[in-house]
PDB file of N, CA and C in Angstrom:
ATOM      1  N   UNK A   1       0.824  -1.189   0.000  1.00  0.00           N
ATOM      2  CA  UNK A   1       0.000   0.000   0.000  1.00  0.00           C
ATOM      3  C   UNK A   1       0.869   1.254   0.000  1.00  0.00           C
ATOM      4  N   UNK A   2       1.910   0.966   0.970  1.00  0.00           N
ATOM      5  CA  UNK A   2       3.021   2.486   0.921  1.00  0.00           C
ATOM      6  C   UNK A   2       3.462   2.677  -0.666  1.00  0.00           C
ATOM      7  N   UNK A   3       3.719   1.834  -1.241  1.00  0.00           N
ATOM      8  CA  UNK A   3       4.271   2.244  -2.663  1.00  0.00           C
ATOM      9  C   UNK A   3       3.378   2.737  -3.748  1.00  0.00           C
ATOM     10  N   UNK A   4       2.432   2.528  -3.142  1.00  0.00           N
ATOM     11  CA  UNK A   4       0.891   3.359  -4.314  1.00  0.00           C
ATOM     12  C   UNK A   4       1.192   5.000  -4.153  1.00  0.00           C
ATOM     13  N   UNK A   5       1.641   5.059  -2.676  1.00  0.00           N
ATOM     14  CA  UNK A   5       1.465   6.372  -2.680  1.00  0.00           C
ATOM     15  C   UNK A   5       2.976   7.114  -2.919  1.00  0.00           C
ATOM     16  N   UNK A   6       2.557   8.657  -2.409  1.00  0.00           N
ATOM     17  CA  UNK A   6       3.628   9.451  -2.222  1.00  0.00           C
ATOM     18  C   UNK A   6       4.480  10.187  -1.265  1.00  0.00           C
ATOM     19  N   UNK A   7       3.296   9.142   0.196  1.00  0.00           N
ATOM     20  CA  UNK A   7       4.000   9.580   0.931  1.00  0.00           C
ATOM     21  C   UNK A   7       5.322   9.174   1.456  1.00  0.00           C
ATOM     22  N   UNK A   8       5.918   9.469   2.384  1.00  0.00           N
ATOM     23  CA  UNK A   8       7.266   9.534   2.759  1.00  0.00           C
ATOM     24  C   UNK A   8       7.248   8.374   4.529  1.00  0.00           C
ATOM     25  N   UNK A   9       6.465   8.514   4.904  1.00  0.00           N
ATOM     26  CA  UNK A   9       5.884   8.696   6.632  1.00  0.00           C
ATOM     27  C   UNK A   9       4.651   8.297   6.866  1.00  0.00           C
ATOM     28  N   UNK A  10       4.790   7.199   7.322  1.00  0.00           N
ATOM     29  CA  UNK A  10       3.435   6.488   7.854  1.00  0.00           C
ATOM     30  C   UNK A  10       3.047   5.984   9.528  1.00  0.00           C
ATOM     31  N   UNK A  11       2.310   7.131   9.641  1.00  0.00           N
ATOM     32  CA  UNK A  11       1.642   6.953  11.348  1.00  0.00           C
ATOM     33  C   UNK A  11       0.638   6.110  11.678  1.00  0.00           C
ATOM     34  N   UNK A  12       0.737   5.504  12.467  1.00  0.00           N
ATOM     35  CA  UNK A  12      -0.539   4.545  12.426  1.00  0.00           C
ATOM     36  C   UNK A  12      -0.594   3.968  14.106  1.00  0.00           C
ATOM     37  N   UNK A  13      -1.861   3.411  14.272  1.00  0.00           N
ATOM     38  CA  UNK A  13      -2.003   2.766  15.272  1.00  0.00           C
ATOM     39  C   UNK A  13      -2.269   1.523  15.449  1.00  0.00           C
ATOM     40  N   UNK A  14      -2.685   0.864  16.007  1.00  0.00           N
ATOM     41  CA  UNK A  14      -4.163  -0.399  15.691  1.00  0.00           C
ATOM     42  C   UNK A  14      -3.405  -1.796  16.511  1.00  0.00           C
ATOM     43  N   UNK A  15      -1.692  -1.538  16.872  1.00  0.00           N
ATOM     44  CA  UNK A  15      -1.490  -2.762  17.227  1.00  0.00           C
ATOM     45  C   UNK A  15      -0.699  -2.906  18.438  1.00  0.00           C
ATOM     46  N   UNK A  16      -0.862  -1.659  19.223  1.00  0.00           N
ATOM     47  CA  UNK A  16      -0.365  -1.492  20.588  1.00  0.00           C
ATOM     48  C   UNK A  16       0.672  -1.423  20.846  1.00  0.00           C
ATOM     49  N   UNK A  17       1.646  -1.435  19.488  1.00  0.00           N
ATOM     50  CA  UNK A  17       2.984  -2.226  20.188  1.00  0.00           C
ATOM     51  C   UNK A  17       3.723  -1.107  19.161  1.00  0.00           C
ATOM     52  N   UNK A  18       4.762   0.459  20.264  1.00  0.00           N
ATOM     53  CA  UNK A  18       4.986   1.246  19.400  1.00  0.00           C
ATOM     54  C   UNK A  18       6.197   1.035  18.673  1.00  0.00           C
ATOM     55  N   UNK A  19       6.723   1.200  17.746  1.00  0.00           N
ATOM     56  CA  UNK A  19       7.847   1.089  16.778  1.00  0.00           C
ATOM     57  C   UNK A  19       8.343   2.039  15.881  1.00  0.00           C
ATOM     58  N   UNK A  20       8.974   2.303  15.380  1.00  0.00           N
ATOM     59  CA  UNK A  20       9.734   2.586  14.075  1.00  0.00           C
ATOM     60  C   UNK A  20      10.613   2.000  13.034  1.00  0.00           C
ATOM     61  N   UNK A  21      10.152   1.397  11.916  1.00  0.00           N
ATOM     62  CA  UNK A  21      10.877   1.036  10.705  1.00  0.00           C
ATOM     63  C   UNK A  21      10.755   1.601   9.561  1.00  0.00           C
ATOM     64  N   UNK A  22      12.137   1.374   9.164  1.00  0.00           N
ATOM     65  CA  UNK A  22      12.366   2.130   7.631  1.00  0.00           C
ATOM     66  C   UNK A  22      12.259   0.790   6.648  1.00  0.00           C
ATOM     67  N   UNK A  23      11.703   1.184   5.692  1.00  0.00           N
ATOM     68  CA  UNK A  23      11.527   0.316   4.830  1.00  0.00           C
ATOM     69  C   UNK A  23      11.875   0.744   3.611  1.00  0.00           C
ATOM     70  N   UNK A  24      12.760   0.341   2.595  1.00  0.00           N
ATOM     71  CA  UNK A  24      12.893   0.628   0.987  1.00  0.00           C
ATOM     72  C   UNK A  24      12.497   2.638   1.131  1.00  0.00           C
ATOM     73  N   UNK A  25      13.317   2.934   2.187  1.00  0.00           N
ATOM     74  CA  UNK A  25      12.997   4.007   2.307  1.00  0.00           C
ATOM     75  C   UNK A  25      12.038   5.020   2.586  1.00  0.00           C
ATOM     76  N   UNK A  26      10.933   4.734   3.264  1.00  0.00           N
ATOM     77  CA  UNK A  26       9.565   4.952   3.458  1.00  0.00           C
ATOM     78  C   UNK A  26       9.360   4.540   5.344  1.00  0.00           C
ATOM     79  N   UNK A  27       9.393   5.032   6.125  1.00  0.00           N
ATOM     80  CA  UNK A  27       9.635   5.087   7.344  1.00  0.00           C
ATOM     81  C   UNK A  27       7.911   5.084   7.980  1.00  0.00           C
ATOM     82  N   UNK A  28       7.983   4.038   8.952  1.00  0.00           N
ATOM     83  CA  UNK A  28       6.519   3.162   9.206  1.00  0.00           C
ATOM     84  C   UNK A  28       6.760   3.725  10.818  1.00  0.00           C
ATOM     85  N   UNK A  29       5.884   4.377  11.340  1.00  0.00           N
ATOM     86  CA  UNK A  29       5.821   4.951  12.631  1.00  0.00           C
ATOM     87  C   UNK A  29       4.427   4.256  13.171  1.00  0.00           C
ATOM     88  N   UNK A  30       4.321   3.062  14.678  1.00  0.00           N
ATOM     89  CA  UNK A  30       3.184   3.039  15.366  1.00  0.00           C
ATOM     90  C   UNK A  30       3.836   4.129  16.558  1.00  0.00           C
ATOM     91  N   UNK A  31       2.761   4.584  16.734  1.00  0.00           N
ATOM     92  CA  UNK A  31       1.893   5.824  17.784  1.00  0.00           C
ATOM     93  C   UNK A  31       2.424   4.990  19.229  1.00  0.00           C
ATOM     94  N   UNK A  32       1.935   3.709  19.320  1.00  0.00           N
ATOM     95  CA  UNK A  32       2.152   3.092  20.598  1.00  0.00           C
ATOM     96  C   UNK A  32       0.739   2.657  21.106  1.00  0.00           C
ATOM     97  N   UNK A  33      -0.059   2.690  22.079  1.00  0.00           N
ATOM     98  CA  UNK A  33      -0.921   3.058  23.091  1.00  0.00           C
ATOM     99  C   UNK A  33      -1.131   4.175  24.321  1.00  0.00           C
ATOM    100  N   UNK A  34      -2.285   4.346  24.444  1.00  0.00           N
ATOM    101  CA  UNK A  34      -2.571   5.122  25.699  1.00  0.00           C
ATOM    102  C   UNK A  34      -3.118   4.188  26.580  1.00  0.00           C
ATOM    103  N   UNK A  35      -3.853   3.000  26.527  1.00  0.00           N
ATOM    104  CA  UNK A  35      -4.305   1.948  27.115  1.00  0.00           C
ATOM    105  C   UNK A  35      -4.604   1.124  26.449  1.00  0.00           C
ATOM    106  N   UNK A  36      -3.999  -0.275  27.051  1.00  0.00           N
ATOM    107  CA  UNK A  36      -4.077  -1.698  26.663  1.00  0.00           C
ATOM    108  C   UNK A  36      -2.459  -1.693  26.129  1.00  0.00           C
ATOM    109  N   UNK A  37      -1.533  -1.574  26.196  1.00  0.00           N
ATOM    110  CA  UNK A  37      -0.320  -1.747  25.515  1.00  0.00           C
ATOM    111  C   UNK A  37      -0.215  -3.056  25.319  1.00  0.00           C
ATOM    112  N   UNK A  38       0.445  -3.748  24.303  1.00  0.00           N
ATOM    113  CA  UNK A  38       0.661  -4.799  24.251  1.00  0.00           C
ATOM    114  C   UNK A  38       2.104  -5.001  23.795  1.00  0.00           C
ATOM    115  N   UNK A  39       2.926  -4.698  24.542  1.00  0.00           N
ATOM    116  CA  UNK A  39       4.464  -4.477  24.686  1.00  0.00           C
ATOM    117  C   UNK A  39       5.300  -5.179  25.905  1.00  0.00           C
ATOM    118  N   UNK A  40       4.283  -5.211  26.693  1.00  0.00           N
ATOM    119  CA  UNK A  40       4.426  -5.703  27.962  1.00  0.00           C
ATOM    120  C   UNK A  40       4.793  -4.742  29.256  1.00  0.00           C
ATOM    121  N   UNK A  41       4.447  -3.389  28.700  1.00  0.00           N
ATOM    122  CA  UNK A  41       4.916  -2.147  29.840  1.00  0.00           C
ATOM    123  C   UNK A  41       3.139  -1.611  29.813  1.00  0.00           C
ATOM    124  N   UNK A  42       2.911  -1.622  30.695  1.00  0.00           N
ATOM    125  CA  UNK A  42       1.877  -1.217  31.133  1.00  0.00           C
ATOM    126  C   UNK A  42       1.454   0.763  31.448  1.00  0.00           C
ATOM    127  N   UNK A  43       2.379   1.148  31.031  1.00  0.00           N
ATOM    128  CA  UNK A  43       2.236   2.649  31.119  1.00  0.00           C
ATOM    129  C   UNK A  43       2.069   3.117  29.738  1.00  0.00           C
ATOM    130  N   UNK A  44       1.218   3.858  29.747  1.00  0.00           N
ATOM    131  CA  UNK A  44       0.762   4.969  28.684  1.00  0.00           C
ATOM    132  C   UNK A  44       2.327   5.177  27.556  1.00  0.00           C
ATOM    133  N   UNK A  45       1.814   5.059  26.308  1.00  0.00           N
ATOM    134  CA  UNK A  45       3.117   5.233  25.526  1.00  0.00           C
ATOM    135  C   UNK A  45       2.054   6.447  24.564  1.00  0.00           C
ATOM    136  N   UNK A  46       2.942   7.600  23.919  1.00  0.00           N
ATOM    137  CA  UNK A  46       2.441   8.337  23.008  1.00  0.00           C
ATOM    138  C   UNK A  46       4.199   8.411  21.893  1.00  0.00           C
ATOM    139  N   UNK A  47       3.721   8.831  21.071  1.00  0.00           N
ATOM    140  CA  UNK A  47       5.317   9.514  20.098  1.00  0.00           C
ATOM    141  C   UNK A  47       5.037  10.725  19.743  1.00  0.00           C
ATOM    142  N   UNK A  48       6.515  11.698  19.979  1.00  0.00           N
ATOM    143  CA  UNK A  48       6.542  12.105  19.790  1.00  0.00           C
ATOM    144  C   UNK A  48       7.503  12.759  18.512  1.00  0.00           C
ATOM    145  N   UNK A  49       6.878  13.327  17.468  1.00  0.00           N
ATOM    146  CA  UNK A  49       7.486  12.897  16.064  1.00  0.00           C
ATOM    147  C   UNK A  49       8.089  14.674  15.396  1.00  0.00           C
ATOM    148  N   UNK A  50       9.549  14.785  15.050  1.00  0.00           N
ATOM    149  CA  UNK A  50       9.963  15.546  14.420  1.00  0.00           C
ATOM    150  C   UNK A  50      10.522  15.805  13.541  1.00  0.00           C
ATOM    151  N   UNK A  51       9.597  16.412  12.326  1.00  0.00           N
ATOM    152  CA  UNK A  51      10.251  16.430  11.181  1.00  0.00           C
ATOM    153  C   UNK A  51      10.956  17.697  10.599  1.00  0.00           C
ATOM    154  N   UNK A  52      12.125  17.516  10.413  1.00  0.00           N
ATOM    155  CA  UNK A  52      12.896  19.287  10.198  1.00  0.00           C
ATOM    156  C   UNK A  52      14.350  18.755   9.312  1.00  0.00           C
ATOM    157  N   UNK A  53      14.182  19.276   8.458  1.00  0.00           N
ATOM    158  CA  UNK A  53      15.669  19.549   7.487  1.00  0.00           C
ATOM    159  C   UNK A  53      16.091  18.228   6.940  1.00  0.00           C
ATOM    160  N   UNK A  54      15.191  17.462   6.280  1.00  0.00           N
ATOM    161  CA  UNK A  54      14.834  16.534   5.983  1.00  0.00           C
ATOM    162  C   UNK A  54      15.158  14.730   7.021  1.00  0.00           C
ATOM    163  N   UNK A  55      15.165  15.007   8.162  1.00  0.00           N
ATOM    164  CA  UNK A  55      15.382  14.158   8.612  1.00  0.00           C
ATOM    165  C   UNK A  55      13.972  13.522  10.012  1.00  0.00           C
ATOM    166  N   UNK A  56      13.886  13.097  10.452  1.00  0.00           N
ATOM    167  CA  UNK A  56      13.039  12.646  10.688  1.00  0.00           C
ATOM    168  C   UNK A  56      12.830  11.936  12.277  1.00  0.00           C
ATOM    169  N   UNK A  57      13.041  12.248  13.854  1.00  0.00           N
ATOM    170  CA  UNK A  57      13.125  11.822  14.656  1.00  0.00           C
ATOM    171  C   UNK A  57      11.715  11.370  15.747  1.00  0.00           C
ATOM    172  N   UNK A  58      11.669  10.230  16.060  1.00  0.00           N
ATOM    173  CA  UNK A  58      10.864   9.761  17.015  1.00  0.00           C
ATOM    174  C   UNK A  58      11.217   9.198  18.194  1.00  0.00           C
ATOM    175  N   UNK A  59      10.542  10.092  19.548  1.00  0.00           N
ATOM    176  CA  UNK A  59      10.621   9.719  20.883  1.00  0.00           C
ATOM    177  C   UNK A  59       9.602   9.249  21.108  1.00  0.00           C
ATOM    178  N   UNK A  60       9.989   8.339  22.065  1.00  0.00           N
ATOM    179  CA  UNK A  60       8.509   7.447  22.569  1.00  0.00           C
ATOM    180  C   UNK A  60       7.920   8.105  24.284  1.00  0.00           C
ATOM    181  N   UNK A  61       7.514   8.233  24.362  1.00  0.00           N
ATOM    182  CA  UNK A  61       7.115   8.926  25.779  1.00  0.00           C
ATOM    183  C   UNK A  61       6.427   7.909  27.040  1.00  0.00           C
ATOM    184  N   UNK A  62       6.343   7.407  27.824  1.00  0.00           N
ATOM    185  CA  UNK A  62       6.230   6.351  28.743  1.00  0.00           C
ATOM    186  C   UNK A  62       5.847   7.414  29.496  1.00  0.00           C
ATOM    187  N   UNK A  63       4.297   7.374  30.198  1.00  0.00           N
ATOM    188  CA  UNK A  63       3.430   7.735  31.264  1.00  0.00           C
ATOM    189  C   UNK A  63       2.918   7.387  32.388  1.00  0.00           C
ATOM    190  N   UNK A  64       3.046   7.023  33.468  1.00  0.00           N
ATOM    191  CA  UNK A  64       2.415   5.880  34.524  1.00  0.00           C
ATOM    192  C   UNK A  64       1.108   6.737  34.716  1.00  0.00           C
ATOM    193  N   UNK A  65       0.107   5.860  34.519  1.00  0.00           N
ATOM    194  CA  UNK A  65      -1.280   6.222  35.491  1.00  0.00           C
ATOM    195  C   UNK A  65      -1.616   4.787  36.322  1.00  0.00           C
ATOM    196  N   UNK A  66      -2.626   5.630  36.612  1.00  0.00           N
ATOM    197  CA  UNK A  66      -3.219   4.373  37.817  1.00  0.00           C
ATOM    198  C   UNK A  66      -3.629   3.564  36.968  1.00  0.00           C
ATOM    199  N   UNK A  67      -3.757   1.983  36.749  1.00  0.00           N
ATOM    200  CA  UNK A  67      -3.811   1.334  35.842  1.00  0.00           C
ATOM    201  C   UNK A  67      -5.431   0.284  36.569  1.00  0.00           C
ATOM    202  N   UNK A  68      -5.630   0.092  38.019  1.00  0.00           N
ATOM    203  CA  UNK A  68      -6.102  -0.328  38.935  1.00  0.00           C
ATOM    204  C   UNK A  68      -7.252   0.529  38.616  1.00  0.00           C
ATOM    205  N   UNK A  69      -6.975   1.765  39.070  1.00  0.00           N
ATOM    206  CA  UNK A  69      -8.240   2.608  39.219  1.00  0.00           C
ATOM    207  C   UNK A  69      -8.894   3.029  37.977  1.00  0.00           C
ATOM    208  N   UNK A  70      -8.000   2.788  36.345  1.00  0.00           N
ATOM    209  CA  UNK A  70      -9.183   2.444  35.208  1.00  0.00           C
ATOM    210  C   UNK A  70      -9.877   1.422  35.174  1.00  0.00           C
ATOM    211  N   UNK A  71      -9.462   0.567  35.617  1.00  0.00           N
ATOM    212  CA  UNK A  71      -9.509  -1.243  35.602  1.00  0.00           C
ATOM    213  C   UNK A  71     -11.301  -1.189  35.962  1.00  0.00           C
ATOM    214  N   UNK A  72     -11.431  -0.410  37.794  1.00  0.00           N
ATOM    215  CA  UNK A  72     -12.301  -0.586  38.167  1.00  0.00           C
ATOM    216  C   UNK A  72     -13.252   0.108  37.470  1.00  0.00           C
ATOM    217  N   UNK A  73     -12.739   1.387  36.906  1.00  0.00           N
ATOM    218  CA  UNK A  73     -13.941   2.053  36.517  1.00  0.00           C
ATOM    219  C   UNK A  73     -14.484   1.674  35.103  1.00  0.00           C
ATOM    220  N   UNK A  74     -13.655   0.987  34.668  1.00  0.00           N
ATOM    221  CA  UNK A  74     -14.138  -0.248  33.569  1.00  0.00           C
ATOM    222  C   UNK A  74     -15.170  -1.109  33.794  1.00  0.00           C
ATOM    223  N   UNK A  75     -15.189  -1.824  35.113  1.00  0.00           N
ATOM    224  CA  UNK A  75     -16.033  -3.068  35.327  1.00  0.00           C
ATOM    225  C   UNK A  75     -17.405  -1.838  36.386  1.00  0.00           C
ATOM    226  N   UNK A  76     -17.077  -0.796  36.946  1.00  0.00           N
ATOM    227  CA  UNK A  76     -18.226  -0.248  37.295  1.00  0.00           C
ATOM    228  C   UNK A  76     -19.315   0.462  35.911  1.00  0.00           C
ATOM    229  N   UNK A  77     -18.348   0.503  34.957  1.00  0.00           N
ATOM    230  CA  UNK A  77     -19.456   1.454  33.674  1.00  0.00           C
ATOM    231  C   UNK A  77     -20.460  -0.097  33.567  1.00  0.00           C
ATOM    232  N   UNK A  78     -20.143  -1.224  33.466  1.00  0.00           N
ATOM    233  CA  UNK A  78     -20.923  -2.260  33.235  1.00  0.00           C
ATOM    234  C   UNK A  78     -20.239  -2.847  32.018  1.00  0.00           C
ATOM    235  N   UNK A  79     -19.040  -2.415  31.771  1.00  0.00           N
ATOM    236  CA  UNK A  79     -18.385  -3.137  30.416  1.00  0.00           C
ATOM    237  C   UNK A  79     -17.820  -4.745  31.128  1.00  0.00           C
ATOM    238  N   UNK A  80     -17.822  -5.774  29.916  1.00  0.00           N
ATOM    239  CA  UNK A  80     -17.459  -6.884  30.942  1.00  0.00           C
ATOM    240  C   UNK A  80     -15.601  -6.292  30.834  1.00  0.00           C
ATOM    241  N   UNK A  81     -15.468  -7.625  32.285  1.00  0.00           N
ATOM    242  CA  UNK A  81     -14.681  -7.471  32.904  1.00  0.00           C
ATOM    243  C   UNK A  81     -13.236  -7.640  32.441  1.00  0.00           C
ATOM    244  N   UNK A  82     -13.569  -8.402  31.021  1.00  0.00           N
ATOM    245  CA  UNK A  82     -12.622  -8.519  30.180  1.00  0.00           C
ATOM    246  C   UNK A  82     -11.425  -7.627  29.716  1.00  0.00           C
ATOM    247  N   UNK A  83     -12.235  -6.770  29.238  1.00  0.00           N
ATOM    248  CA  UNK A  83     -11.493  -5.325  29.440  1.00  0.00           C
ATOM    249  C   UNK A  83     -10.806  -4.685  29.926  1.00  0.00           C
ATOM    250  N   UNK A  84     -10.634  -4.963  31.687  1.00  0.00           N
ATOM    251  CA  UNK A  84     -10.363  -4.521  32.900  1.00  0.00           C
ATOM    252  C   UNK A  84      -9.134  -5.564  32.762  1.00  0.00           C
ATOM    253  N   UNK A  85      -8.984  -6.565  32.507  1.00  0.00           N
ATOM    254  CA  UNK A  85      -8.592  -7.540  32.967  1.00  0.00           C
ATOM    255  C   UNK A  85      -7.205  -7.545  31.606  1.00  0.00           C
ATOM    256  N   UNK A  86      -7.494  -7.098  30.434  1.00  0.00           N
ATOM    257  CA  UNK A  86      -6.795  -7.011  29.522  1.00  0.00           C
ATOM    258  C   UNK A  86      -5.955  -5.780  29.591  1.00  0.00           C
ATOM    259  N   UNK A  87      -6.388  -4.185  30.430  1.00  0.00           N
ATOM    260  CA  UNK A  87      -5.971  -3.388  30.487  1.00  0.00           C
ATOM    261  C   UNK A  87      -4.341  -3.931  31.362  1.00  0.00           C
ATOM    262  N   UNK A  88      -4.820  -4.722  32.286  1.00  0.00           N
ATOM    263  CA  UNK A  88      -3.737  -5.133  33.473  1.00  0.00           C
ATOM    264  C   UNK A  88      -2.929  -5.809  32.829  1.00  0.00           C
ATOM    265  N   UNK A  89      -3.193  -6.471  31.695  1.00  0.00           N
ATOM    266  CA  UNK A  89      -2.202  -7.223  31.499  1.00  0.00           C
ATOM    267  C   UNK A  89      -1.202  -6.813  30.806  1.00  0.00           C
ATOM    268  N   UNK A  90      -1.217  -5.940  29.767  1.00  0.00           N
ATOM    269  CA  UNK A  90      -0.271  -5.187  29.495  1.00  0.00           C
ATOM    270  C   UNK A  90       0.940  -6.171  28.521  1.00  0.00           C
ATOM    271  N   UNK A  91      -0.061  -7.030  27.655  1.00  0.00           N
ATOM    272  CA  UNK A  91       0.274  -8.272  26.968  1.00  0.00           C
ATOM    273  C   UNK A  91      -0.576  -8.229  25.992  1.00  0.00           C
TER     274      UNK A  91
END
């Protein structure tokens, strides 16, 4: 799909697990998570992405929140518990 296009830089999310690869020259950026990581670190990941003078840098940012006290307020909205239970795992 990257080679259809023209872009340069591809941000994306969808698989919890944040990264950066270059490919045939075309540089593949995941975002990370804000909840549910599936990296095995359980704290909030965001990127932070800079592009200047043609080069291209990404920091990953690591956040601790209460991970417990979403958990519960997961299984109090009435969502099943699954959820709660997947947030913790951090897998």
């Amino acid at each position: 799909m990257a080679a259809k296009t023209d872009g340069d830089i591809f941000i994306y999310g969808h698989t919890h697990k944040p990264y950066v690869r270059d490919v045939h020259g075309k540089t593949f950026i995941n975002a990370g998570s804000v909840g549910k990581p599936k990296d095995g670190d359980p704290r909030a990941c965001v990127a932070v992405i800079e592009i200047a003078s043609g080069r291209t840098t990404v920091e990953f940012l690591r956040i601790s929140y209460d991970v417990d006290r979403v958990a519960s307020a997961i299984i109090s909205s009435g969502l099943p518990s699954y959820f709660a239970d997947k947030l913790k795992q951090a897998a």
